[in-house]
PDB file of N, CA and C in Angstrom:
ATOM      1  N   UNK A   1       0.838  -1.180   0.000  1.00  0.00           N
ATOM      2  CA  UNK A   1       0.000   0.000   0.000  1.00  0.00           C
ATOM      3  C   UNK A   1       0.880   1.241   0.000  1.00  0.00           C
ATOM      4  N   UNK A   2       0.235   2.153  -0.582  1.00  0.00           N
ATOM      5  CA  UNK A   2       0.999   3.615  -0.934  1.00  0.00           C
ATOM      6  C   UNK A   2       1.326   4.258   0.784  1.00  0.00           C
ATOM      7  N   UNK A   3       1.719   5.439   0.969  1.00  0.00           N
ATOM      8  CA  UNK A   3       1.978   6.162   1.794  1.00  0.00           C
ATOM      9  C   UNK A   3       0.426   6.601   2.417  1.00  0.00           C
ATOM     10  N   UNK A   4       0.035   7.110   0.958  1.00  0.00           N
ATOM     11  CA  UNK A   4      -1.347   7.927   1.226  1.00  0.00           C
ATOM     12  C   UNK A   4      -2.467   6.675   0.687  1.00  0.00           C
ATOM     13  N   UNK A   5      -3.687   6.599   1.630  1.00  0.00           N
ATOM     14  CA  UNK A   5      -4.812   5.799   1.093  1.00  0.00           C
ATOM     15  C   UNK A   5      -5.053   6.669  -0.405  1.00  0.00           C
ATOM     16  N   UNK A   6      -5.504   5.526  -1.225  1.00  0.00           N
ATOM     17  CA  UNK A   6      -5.966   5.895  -2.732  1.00  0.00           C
ATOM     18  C   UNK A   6      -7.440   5.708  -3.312  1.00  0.00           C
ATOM     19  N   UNK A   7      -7.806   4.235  -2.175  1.00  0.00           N
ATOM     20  CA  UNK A   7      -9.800   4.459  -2.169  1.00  0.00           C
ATOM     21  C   UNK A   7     -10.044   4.455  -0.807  1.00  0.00           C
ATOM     22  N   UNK A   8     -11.182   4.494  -1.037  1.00  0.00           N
ATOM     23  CA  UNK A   8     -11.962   4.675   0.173  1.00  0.00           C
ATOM     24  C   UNK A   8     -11.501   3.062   0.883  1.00  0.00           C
ATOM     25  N   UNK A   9     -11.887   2.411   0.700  1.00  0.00           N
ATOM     26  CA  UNK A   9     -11.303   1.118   1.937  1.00  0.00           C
ATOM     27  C   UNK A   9     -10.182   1.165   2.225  1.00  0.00           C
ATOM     28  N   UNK A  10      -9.168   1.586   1.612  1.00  0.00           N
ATOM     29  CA  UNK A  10      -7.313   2.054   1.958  1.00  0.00           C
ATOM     30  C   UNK A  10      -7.716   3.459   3.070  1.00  0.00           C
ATOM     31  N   UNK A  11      -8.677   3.737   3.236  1.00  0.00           N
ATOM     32  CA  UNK A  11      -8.870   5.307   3.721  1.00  0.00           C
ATOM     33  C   UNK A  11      -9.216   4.898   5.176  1.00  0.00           C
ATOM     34  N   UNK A  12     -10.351   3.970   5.296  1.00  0.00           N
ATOM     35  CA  UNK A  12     -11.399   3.276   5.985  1.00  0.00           C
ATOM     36  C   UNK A  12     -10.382   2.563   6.809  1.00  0.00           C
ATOM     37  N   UNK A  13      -9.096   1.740   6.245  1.00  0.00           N
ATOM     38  CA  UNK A  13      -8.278   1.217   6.968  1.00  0.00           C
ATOM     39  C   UNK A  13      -7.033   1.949   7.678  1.00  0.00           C
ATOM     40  N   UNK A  14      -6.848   2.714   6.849  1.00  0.00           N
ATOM     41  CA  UNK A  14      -6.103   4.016   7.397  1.00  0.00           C
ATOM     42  C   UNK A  14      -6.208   4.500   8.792  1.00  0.00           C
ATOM     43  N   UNK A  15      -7.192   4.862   8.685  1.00  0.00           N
ATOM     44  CA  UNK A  15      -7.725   5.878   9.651  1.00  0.00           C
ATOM     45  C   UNK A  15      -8.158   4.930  11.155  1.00  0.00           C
ATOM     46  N   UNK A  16      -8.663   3.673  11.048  1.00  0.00           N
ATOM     47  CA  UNK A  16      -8.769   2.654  12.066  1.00  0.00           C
ATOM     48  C   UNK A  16      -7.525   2.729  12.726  1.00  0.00           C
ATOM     49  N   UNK A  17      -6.097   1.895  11.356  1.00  0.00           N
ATOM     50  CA  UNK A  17      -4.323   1.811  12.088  1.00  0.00           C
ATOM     51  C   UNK A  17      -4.137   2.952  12.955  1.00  0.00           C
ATOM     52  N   UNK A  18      -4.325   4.462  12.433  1.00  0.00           N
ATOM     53  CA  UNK A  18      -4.098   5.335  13.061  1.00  0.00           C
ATOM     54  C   UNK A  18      -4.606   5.463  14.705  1.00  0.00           C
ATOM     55  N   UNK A  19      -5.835   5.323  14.226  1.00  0.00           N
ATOM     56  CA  UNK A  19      -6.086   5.679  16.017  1.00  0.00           C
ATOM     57  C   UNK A  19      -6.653   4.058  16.881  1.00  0.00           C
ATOM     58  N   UNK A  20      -6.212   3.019  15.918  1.00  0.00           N
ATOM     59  CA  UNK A  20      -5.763   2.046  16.761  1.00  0.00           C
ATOM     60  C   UNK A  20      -7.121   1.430  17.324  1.00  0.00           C
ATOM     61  N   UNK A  21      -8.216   1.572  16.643  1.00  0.00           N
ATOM     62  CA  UNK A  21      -9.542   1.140  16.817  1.00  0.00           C
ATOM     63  C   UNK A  21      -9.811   0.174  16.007  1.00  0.00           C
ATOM     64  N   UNK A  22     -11.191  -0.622  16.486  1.00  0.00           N
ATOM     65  CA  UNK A  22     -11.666  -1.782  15.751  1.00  0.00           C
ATOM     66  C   UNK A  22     -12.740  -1.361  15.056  1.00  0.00           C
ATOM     67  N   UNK A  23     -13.363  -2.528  14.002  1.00  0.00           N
ATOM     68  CA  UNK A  23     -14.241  -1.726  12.927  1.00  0.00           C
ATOM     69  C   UNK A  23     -15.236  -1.803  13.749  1.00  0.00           C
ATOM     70  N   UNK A  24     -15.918  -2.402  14.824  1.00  0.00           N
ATOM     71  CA  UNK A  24     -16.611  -1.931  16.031  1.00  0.00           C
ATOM     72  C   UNK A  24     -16.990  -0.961  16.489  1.00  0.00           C
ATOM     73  N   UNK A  25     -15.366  -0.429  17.231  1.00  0.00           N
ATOM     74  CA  UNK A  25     -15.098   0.731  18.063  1.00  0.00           C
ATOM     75  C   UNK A  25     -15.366   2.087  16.740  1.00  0.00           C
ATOM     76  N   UNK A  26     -15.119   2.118  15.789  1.00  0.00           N
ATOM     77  CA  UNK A  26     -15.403   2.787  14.148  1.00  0.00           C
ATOM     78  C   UNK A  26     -17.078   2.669  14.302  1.00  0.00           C
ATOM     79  N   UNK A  27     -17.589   1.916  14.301  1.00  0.00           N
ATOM     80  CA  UNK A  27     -18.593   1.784  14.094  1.00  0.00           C
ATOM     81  C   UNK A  27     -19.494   2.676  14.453  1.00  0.00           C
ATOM     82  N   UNK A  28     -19.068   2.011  16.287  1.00  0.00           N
ATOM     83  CA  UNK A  28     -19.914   2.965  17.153  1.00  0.00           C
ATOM     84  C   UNK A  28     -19.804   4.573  17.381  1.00  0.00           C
ATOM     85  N   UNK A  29     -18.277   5.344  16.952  1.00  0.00           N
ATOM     86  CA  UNK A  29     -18.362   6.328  16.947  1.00  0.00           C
ATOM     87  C   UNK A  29     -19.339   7.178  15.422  1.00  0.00           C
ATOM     88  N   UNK A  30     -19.575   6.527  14.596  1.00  0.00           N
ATOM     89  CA  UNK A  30     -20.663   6.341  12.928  1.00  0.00           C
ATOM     90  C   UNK A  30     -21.817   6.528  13.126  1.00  0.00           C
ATOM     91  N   UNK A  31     -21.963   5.877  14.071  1.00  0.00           N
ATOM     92  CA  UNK A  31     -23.719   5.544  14.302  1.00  0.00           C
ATOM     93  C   UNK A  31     -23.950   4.706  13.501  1.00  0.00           C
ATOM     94  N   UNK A  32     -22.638   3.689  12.790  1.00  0.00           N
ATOM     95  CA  UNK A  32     -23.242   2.613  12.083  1.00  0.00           C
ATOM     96  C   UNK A  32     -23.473   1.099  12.343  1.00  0.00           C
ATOM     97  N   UNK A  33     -23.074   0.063  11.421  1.00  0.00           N
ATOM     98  CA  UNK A  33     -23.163  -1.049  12.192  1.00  0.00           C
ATOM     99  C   UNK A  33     -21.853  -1.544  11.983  1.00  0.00           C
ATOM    100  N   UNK A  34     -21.386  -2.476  12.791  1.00  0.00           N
ATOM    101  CA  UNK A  34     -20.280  -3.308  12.013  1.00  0.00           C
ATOM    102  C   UNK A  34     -19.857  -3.897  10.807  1.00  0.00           C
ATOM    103  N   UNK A  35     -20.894  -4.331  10.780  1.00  0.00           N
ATOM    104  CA  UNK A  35     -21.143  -4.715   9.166  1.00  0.00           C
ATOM    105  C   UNK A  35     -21.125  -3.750   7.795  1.00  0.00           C
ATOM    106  N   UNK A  36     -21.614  -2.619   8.401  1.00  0.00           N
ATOM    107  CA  UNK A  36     -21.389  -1.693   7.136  1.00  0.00           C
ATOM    108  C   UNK A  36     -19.551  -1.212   7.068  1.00  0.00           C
ATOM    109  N   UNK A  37     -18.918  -1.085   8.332  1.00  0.00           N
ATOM    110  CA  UNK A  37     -17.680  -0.922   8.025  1.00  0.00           C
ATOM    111  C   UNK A  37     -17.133  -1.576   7.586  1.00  0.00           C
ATOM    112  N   UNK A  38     -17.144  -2.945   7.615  1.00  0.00           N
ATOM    113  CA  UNK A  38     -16.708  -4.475   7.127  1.00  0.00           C
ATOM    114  C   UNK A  38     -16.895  -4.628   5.843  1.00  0.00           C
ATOM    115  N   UNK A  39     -18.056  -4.084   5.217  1.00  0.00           N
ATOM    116  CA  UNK A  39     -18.581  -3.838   3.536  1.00  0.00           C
ATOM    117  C   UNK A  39     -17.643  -2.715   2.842  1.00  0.00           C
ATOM    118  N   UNK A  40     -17.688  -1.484   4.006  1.00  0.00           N
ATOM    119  CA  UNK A  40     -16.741  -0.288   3.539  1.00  0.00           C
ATOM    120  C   UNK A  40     -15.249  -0.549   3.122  1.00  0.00           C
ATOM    121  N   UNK A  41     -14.607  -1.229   4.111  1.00  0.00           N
ATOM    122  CA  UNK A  41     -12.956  -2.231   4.335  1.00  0.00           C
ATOM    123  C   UNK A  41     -12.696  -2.627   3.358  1.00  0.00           C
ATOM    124  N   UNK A  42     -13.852  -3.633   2.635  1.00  0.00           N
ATOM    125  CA  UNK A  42     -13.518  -4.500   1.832  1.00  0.00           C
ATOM    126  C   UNK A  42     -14.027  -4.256   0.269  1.00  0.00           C
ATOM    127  N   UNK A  43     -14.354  -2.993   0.467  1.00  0.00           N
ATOM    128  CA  UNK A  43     -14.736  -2.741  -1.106  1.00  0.00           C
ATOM    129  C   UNK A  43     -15.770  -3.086  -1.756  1.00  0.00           C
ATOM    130  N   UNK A  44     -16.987  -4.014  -0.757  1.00  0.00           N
ATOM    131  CA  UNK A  44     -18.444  -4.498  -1.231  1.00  0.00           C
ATOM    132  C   UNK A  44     -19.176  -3.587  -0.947  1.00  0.00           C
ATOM    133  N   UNK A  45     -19.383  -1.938  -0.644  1.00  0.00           N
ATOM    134  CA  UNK A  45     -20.180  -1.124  -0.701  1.00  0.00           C
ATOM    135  C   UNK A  45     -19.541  -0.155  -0.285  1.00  0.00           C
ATOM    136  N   UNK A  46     -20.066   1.086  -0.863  1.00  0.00           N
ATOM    137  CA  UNK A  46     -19.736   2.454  -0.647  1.00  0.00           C
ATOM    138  C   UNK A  46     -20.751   3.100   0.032  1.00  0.00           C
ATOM    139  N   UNK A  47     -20.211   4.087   0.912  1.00  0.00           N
ATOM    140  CA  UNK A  47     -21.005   4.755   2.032  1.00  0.00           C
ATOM    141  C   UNK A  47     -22.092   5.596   0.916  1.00  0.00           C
ATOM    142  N   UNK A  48     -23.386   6.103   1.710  1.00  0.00           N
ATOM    143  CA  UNK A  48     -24.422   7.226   1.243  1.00  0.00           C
ATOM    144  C   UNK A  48     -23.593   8.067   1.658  1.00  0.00           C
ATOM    145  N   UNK A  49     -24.384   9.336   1.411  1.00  0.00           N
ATOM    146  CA  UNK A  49     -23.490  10.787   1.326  1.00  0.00           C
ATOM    147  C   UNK A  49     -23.922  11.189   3.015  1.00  0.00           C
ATOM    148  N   UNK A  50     -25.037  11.076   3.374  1.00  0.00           N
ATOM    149  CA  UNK A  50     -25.134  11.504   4.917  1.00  0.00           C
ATOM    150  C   UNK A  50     -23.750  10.191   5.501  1.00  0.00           C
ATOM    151  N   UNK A  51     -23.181   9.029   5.389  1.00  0.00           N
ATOM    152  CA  UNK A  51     -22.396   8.338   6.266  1.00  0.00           C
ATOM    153  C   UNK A  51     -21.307   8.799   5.756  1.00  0.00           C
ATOM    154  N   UNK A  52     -21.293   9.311   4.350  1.00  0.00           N
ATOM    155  CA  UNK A  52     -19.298   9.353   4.801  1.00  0.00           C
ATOM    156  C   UNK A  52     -19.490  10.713   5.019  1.00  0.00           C
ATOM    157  N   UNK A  53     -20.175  11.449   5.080  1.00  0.00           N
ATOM    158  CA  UNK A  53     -19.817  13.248   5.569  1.00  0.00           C
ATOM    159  C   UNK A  53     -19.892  12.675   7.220  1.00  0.00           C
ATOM    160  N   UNK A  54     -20.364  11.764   7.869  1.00  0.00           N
ATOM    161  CA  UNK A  54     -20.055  11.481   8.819  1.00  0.00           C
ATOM    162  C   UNK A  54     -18.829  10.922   9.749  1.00  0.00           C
ATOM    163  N   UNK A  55     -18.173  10.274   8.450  1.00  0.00           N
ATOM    164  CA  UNK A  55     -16.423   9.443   7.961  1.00  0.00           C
ATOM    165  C   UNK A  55     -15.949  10.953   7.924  1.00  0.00           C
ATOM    166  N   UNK A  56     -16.288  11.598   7.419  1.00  0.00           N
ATOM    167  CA  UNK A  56     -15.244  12.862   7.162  1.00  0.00           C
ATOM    168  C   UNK A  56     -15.368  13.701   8.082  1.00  0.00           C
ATOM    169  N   UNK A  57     -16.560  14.286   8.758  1.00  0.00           N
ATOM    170  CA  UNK A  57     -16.665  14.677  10.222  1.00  0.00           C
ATOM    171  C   UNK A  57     -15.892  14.291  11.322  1.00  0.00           C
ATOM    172  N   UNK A  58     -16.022  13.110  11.691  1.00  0.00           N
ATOM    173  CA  UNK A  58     -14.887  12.126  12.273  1.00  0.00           C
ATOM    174  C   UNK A  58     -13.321  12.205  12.005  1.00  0.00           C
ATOM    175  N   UNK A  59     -13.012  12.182  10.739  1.00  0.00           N
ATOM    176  CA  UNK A  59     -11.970  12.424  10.564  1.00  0.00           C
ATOM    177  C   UNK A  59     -11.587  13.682  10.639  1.00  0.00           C
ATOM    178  N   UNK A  60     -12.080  14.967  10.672  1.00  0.00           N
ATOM    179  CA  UNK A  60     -11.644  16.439  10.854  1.00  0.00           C
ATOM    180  C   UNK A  60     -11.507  16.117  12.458  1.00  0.00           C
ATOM    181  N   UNK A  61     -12.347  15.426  13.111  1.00  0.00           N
ATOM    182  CA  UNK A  61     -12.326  15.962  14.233  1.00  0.00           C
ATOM    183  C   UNK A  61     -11.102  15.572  15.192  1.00  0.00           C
ATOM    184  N   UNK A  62     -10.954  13.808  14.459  1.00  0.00           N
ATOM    185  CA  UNK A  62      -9.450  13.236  14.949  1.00  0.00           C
ATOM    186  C   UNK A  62      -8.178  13.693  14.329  1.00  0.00           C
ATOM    187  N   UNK A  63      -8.186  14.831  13.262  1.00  0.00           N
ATOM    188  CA  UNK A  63      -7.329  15.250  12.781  1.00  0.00           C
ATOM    189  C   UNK A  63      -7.113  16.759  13.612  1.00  0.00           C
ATOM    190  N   UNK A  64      -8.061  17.584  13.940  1.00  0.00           N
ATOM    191  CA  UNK A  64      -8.003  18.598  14.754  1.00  0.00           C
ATOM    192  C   UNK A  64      -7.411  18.145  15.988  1.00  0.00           C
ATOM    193  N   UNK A  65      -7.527  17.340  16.678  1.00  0.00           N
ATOM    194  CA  UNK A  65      -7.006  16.331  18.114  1.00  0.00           C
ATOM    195  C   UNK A  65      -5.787  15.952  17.442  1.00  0.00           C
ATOM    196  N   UNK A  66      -5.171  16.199  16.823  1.00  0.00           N
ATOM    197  CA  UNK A  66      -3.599  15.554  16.675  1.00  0.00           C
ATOM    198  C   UNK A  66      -3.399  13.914  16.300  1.00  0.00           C
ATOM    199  N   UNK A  67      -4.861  12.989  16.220  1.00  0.00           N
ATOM    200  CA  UNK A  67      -4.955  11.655  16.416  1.00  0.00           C
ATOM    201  C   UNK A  67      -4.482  11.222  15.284  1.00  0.00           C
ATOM    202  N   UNK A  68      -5.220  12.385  14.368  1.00  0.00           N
ATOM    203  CA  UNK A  68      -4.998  11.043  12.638  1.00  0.00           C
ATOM    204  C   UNK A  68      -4.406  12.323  11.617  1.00  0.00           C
ATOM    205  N   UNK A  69      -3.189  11.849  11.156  1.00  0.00           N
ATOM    206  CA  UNK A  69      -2.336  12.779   9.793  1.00  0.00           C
ATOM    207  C   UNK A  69      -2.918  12.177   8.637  1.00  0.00           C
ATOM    208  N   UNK A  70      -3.989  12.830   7.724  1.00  0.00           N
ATOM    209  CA  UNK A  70      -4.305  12.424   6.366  1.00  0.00           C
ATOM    210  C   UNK A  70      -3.738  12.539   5.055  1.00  0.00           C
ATOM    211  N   UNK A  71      -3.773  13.238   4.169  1.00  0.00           N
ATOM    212  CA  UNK A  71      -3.576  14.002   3.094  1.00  0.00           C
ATOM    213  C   UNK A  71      -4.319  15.130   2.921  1.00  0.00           C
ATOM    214  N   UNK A  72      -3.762  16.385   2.417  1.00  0.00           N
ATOM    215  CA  UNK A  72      -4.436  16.882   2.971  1.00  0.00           C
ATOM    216  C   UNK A  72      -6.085  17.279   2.000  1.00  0.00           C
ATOM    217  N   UNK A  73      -5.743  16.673   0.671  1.00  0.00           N
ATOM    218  CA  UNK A  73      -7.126  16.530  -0.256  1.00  0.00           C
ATOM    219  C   UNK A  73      -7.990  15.902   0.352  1.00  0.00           C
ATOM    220  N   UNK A  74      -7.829  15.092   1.559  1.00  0.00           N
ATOM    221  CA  UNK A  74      -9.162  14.328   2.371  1.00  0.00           C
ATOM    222  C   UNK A  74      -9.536  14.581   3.383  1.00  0.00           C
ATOM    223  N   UNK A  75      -8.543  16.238   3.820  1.00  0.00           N
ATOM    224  CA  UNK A  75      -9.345  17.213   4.865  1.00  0.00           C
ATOM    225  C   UNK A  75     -10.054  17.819   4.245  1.00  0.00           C
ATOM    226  N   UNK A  76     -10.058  18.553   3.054  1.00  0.00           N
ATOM    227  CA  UNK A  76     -11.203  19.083   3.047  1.00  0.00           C
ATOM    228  C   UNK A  76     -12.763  18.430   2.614  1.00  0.00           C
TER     229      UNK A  76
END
């Protein structure tokens, strides 16, 4: 794998390594289920637009906290 995630499941996994969470512990901060992160991971479905502005919410917010270094085309 590259430096920088390149899809969304390289992104999805990214961001878990970083702050060292399970697709669970991901989950529950989503409001989703396990299973949908597990679909997300693996490339059998792509988020609706209300869940990943929720993925990306999340991620500004662990990126504002010092938790997670992205790129920076996937802060904004």
């Amino acid at each position: 794998m590259a430096n920088s995630p390149e899809t969304f499941p390289e992104l999805v996994r990214e961001v878990r390594r970083q702050l060292g969470i399970s697709q669970e512990e991901l989950a529950h901060e989503l409001g989703v289920s396990f299973a949908t992160i597990n679909r997300w991971e693996n490339g059998k479905t792509t988020p609706f637009k209300l869940a990943r502005a929720q993925f990306d919410a999340f991620c500004k917010k662990m990126m504002a906290a010092k938790k997670l270094h992205l790129p920076e085309r996937i802060e904004g």
